[in-house]
Protein backbone atom coordinates (compact mmCIF):
# COMPACT_ATOMS: atom_id res chain seq x y z
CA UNK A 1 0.00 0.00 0.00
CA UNK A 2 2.66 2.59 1.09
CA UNK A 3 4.56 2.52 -2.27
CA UNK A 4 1.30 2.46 -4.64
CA UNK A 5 0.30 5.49 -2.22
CA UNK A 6 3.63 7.02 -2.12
CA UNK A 7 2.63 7.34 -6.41
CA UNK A 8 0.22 9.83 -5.84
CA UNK A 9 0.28 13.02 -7.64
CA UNK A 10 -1.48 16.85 -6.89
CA UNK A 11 -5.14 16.47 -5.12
CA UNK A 12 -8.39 15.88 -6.30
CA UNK A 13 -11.84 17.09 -4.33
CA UNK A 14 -15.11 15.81 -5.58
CA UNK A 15 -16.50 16.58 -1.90
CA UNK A 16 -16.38 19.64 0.64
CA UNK A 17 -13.52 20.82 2.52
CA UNK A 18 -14.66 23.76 5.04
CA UNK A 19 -12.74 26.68 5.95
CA UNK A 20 -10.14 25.84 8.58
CA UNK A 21 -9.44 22.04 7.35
CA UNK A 22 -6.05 21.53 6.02
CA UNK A 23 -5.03 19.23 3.13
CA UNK A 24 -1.19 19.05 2.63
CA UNK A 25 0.31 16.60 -0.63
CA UNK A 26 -1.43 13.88 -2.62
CA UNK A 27 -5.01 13.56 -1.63
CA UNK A 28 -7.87 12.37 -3.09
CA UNK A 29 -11.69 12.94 -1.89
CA UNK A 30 -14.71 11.25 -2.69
CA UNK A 31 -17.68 13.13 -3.75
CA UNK A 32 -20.50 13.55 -0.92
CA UNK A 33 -17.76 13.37 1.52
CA UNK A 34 -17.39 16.45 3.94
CA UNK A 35 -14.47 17.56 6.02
CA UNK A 36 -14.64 19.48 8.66
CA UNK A 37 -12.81 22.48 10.38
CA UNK A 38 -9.75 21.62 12.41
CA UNK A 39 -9.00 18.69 10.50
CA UNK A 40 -5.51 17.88 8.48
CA UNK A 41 -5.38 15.19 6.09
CA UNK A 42 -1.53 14.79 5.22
CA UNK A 43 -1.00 12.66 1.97
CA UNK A 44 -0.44 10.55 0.11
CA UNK A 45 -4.46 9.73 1.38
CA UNK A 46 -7.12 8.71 -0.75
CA UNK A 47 -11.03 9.32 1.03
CA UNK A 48 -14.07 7.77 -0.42
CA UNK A 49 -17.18 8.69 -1.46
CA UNK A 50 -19.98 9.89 0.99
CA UNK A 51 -17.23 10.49 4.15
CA UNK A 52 -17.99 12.62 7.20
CA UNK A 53 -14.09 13.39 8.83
CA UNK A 54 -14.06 15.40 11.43
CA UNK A 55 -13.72 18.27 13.27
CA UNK A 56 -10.34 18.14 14.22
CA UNK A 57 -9.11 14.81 12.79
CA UNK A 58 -5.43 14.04 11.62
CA UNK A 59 -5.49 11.76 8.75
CA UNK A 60 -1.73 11.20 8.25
CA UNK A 61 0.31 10.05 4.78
CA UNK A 62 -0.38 6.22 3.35
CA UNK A 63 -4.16 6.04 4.41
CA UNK A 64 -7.08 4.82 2.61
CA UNK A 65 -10.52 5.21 3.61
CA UNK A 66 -13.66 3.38 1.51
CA UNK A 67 -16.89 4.75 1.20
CA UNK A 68 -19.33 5.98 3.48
CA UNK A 69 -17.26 6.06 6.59
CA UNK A 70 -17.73 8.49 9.53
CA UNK A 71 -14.44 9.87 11.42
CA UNK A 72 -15.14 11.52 14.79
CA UNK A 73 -13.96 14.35 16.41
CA UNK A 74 -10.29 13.83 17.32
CA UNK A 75 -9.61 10.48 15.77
CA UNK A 76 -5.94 9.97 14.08
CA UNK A 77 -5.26 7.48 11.57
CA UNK A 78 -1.74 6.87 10.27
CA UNK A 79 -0.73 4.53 7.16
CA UNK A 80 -3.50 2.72 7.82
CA UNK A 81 -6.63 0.95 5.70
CA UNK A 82 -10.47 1.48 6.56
CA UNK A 83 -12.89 -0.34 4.68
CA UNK A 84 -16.03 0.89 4.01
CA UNK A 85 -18.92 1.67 5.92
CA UNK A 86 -17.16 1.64 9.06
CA UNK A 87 -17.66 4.35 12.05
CA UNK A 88 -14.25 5.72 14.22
CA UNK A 89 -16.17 7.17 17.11
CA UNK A 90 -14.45 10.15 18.81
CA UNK A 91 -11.24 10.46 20.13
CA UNK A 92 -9.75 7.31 18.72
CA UNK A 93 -6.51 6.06 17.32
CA UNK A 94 -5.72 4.09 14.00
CA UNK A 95 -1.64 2.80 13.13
CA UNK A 96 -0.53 0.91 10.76
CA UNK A 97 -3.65 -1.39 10.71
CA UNK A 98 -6.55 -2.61 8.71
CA UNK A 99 -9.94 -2.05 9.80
CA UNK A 100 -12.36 -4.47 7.92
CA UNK A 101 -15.90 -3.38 6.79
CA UNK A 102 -18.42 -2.09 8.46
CA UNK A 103 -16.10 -1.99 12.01
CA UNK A 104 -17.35 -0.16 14.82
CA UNK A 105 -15.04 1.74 17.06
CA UNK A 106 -16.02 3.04 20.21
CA UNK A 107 -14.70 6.53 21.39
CA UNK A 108 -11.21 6.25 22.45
CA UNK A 109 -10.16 2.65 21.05
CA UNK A 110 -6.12 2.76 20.31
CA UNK A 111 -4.44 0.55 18.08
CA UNK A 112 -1.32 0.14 19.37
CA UNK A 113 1.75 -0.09 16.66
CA UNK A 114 4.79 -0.50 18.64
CA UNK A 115 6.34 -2.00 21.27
CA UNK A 116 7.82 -0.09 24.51
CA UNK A 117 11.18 -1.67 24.12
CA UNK A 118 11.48 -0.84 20.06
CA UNK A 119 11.40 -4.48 19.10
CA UNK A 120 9.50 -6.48 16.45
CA UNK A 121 6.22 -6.73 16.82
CA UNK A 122 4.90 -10.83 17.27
CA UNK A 123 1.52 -12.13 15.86
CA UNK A 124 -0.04 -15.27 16.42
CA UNK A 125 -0.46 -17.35 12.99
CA UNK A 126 -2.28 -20.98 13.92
CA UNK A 127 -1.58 -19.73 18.12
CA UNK A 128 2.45 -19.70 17.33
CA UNK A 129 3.67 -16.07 18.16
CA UNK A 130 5.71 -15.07 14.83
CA UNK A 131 7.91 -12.17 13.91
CA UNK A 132 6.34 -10.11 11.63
CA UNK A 133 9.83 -8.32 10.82
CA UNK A 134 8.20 -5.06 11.56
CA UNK A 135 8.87 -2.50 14.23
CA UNK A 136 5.29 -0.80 13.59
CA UNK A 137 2.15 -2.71 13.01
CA UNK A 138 -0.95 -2.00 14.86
CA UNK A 139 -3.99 -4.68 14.51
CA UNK A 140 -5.64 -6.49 12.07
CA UNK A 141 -10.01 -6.11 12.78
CA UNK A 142 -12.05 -8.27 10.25
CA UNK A 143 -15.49 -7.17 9.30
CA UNK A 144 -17.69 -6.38 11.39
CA UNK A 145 -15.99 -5.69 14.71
CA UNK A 146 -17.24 -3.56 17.56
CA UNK A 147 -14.44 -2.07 20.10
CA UNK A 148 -16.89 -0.97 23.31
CA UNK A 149 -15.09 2.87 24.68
CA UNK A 150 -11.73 2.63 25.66
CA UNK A 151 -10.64 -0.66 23.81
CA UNK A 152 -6.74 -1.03 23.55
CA UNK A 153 -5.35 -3.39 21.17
CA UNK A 154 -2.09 -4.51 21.59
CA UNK A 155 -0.03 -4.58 18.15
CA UNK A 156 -0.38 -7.43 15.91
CA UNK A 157 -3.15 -8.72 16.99
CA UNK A 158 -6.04 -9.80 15.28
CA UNK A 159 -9.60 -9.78 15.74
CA UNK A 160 -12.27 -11.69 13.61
CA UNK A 161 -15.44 -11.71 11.93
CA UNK A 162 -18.15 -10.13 14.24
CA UNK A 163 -16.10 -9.44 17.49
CA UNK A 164 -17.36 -7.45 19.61
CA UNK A 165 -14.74 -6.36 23.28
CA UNK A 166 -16.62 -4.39 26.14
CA UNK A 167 -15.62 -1.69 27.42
CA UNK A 168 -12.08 -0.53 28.81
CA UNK A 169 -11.66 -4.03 26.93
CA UNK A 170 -7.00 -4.56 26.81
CA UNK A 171 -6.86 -6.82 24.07
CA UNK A 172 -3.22 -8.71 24.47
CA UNK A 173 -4.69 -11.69 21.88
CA UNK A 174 -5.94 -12.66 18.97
CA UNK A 175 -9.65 -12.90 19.22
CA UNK A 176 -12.02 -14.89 17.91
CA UNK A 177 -15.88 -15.89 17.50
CA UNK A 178 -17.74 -18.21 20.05
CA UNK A 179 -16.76 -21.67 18.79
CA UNK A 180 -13.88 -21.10 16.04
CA UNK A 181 -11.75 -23.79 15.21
CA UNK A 182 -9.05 -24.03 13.49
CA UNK A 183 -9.69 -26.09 10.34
């Protein structure tokens, strides 16, 4: 993703960008989509159609956003992918991670992308722990995944189809539906 991005040339704006929003480099915006005052979309970024970002969001270089996804006031997401139809309540934090469709995060859910001691970051493939070779990679969230307020993901970890966490939820593991097995 971060070298197609990096590809990007001059901006395009099919949508609204009110007074007081910044846009700095290669970005791309969807038409229908809105964004707000306060907020600063740093490219290479590319926003979908029928968007609401904002106020006072920070949409930093190598993100993609789909279509009809709703960014609350506050929220930061950095080199990061966001499928469509998803909503990033308030206050919350996006690195280096996918977020599948039609994800729910509640306000203040971090995606954690490194570790404290600078090391590579571990995820589980088949329950093994194996290096991914990178020092900053936040999570993985399938479709449909609800974080309750307050979720913290540890990085490189992955949760599935349909999870939901509760609130204040630390998620140190991958997580999956009632009754998965692996096959």
């Amino acid at each position: 993703q971060e070298f197609f991005m990096r590809q990007m040339n001059g901006q395009t704006v099919a949508g609204t960008v009110e007074p007081g929003a910044t846009l700095s480099g290669p970005v791309q915006i969807g038409k229908g989509t809105v964004v707000r005052a306060g907020s600063y979309i740093e490219g290479p970024v590319i926003i979908g159609q029928n968007c609401s970002i904002g106020p006072n969001c920070h949409i930093r270089e190598c993100s993609s956003i789909g279509n009809n996804v709703r960014v609350g006031q506050g929220v930061e997401i950095k080199n990061s992918i966001v499928m469509s139809n998803c909503l990033l309540c308030h206050l919350a934090y996006v690195g280096d991670s996918v977020v599948g469709e039609s994800c729910n995060l509640g306000a203040g859910t971090v995606t954690a992308n490194t570790r404290h001691d600078g090391g590579p970051i571990h995820s589980a493939i088949k329950g093994k722990l194996m290096d991914t070779g990178r020092t900053k990679l936040g999570a993985i969230l399938s479709d449909s995944v609800h974080t309750g307020v307050h979720t913290t993901i540890y990085p490189g970890r992955k949760l599935w189809p349909g999870v939901h966490t509760l609130p204040a939820s630390v998620v140190d593991r991958d997580l999956f539906p009632e009754n998965w097995t692996w096959t």
